[in-house]
C-alpha atoms as a PDB file:
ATOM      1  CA  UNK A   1     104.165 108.089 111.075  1.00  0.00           C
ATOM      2  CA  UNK A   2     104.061 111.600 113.014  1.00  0.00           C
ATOM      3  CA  UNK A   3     108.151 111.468 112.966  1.00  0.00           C
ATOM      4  CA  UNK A   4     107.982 111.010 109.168  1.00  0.00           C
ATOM      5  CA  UNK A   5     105.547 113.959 108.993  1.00  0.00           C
ATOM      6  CA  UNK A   6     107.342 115.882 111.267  1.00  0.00           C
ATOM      7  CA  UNK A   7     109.405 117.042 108.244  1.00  0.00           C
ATOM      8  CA  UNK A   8     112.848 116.793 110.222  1.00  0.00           C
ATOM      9  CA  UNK A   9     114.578 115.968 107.161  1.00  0.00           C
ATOM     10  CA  UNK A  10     112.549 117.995 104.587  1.00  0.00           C
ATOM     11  CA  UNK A  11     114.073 116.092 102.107  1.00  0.00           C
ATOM     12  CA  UNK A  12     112.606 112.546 102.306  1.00  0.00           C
ATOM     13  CA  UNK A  13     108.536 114.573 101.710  1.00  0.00           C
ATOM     14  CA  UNK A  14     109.245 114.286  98.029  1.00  0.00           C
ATOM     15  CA  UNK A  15     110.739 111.119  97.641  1.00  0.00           C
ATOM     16  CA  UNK A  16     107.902 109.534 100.044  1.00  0.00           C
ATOM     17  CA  UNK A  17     105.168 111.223  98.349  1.00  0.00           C
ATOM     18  CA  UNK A  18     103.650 112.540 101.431  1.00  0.00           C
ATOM     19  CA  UNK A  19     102.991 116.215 103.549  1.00  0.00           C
ATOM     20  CA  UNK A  20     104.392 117.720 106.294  1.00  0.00           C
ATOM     21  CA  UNK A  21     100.621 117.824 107.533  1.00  0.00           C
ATOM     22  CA  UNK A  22      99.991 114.268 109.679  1.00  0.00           C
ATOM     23  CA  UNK A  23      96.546 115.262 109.941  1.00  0.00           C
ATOM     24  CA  UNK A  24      95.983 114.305 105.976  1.00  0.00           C
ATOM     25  CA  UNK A  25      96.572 111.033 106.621  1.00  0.00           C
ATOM     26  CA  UNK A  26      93.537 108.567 107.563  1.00  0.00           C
ATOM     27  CA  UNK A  27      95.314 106.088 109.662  1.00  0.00           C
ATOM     28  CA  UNK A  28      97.377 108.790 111.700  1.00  0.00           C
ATOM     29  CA  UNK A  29      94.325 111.523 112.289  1.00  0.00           C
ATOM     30  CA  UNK A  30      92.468 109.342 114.835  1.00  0.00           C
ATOM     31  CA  UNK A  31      93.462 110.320 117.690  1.00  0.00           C
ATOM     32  CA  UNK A  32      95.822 113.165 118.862  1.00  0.00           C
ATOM     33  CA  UNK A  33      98.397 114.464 116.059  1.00  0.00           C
ATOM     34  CA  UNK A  34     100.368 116.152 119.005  1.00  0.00           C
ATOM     35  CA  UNK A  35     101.084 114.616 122.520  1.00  0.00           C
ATOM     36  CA  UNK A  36     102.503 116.796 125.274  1.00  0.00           C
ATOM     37  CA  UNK A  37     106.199 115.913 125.692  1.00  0.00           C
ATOM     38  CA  UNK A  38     106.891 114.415 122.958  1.00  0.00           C
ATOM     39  CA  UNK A  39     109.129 116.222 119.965  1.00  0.00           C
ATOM     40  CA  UNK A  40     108.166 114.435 116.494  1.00  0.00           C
ATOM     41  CA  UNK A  41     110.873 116.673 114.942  1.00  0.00           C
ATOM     42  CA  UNK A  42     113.859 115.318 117.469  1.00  0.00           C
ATOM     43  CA  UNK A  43     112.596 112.100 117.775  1.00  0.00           C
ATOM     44  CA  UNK A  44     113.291 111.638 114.058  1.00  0.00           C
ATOM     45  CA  UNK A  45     116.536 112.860 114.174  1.00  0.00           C
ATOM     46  CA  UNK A  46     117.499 110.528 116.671  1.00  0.00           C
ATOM     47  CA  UNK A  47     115.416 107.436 114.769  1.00  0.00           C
ATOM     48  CA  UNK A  48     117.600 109.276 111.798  1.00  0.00           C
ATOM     49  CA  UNK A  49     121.170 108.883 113.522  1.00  0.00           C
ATOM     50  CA  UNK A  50     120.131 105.159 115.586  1.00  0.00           C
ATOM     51  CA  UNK A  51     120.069 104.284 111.422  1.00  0.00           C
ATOM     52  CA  UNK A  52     123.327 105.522 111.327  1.00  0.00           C
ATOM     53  CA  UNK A  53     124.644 104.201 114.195  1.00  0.00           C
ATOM     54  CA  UNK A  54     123.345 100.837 113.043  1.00  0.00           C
ATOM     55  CA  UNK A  55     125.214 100.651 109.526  1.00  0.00           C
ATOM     56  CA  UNK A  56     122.297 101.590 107.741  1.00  0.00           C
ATOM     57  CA  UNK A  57     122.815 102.860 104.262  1.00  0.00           C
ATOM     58  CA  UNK A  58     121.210 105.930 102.697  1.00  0.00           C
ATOM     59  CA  UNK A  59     119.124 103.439 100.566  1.00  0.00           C
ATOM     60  CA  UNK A  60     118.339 100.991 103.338  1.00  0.00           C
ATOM     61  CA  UNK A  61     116.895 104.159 105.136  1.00  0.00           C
ATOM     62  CA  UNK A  62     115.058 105.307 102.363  1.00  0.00           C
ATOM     63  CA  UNK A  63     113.602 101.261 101.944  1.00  0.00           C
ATOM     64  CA  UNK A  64     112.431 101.187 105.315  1.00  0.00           C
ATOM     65  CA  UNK A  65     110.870 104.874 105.291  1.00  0.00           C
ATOM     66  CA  UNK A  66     109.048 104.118 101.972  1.00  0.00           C
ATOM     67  CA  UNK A  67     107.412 101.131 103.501  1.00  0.00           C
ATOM     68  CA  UNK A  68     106.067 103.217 106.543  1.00  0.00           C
ATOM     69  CA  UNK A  69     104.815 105.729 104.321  1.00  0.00           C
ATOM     70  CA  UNK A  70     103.156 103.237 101.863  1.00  0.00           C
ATOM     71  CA  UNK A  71     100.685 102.291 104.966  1.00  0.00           C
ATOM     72  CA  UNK A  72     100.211 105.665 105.130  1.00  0.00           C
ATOM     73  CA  UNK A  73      99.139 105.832 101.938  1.00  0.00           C
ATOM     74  CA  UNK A  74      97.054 102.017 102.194  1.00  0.00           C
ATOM     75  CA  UNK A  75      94.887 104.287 104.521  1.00  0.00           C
ATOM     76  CA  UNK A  76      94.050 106.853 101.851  1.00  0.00           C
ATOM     77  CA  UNK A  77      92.804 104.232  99.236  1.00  0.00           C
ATOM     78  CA  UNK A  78      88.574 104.665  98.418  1.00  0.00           C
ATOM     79  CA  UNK A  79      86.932 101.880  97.228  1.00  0.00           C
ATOM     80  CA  UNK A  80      83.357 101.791  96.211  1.00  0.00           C
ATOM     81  CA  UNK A  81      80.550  98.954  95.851  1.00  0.00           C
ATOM     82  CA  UNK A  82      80.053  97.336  92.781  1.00  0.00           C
ATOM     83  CA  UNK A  83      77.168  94.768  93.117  1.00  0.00           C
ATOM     84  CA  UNK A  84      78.339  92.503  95.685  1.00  0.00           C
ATOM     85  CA  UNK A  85      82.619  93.209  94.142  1.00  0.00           C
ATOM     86  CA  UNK A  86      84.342  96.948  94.928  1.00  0.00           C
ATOM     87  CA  UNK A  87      86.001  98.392  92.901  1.00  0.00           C
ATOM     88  CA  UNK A  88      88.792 101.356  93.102  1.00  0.00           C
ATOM     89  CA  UNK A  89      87.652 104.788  93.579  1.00  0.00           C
ATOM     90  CA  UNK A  90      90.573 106.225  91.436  1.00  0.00           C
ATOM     91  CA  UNK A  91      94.094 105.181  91.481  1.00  0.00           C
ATOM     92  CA  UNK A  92      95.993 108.004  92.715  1.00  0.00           C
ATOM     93  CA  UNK A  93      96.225 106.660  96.366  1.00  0.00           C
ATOM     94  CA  UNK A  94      97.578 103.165  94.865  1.00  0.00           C
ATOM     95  CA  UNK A  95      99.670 104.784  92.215  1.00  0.00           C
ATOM     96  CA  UNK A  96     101.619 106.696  94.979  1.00  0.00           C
ATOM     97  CA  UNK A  97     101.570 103.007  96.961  1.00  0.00           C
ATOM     98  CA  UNK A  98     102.854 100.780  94.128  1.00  0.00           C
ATOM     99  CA  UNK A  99     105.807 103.442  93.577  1.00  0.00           C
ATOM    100  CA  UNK A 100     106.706 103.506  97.394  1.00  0.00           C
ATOM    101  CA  UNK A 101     106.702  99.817  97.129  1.00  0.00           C
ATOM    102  CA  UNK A 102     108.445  98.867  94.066  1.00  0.00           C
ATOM    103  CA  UNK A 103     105.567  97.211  92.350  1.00  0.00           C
ATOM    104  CA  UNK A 104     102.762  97.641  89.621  1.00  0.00           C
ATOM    105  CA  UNK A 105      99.503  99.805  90.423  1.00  0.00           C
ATOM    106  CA  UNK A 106      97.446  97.281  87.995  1.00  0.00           C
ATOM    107  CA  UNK A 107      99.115  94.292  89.871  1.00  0.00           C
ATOM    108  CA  UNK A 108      97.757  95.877  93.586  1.00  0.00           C
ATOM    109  CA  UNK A 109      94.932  96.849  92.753  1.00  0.00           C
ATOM    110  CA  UNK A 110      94.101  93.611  90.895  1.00  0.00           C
ATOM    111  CA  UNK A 111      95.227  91.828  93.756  1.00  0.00           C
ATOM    112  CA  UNK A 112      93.388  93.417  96.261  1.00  0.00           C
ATOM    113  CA  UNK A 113      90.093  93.411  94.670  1.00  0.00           C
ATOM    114  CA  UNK A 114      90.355  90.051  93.309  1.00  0.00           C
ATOM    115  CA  UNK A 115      92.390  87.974  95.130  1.00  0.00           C
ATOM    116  CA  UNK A 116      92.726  84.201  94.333  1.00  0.00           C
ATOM    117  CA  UNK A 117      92.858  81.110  96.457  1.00  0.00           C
END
């Protein structure tokens, strides 16, 4: 998460929906957004080129960076009571999740909120 936010490659903030600001995020702003030692900017670079290195395609680098920041985006998702059910406290959050994920923010939502056995 702090490598994606680092924004090392500037490019991938639009196309992941998310800011250069880790501290946004609810699932990353726990703790410490900076540790001593470590360089979030460099460290992506090298995650960056070990794709690379692997065979990794533009796309398949894309896929796998979408589905990182889609948690990120899980984290940002409000729900609110609604008798003993909740219910979605706007869409936004899952409308940014269902793109990253290839799939329909009715459909999540739906399915998280009233899942079937």
């Amino acid at each position: 998460f702090y490598q994606i936010t680092s924004n090392a490659i500037p490019s991938i903030n639009e196309k992941l929906l998310i800011s250069p600001d880790a501290g946004l995020y609810s699932f990353v702003n726990q703790g410490h957004l900076v540790v001593d030692g470590i360089d979030d900017v460099e460290e992506m670079n090298l995650t960056d080129t070990a794709f690379d290195v692997l065979g990794f395609t533009e796309e398949e680098k894309i896929s796998m960076l979408k589905c990182t920041a889609a948690i990120m985006h899980f984290g940002e998702l409000k729900f609110k009571q609604r008798g003993e059910q909740a219910e979605s406290d706007g869409t936004a959050e899952a409308e940014k999740v269902s793109f990253l994920l290839g799939v329909n923010a009715g459909d999540l939502l739906k399915g998280l909120l009233k899942p079937k056995i």
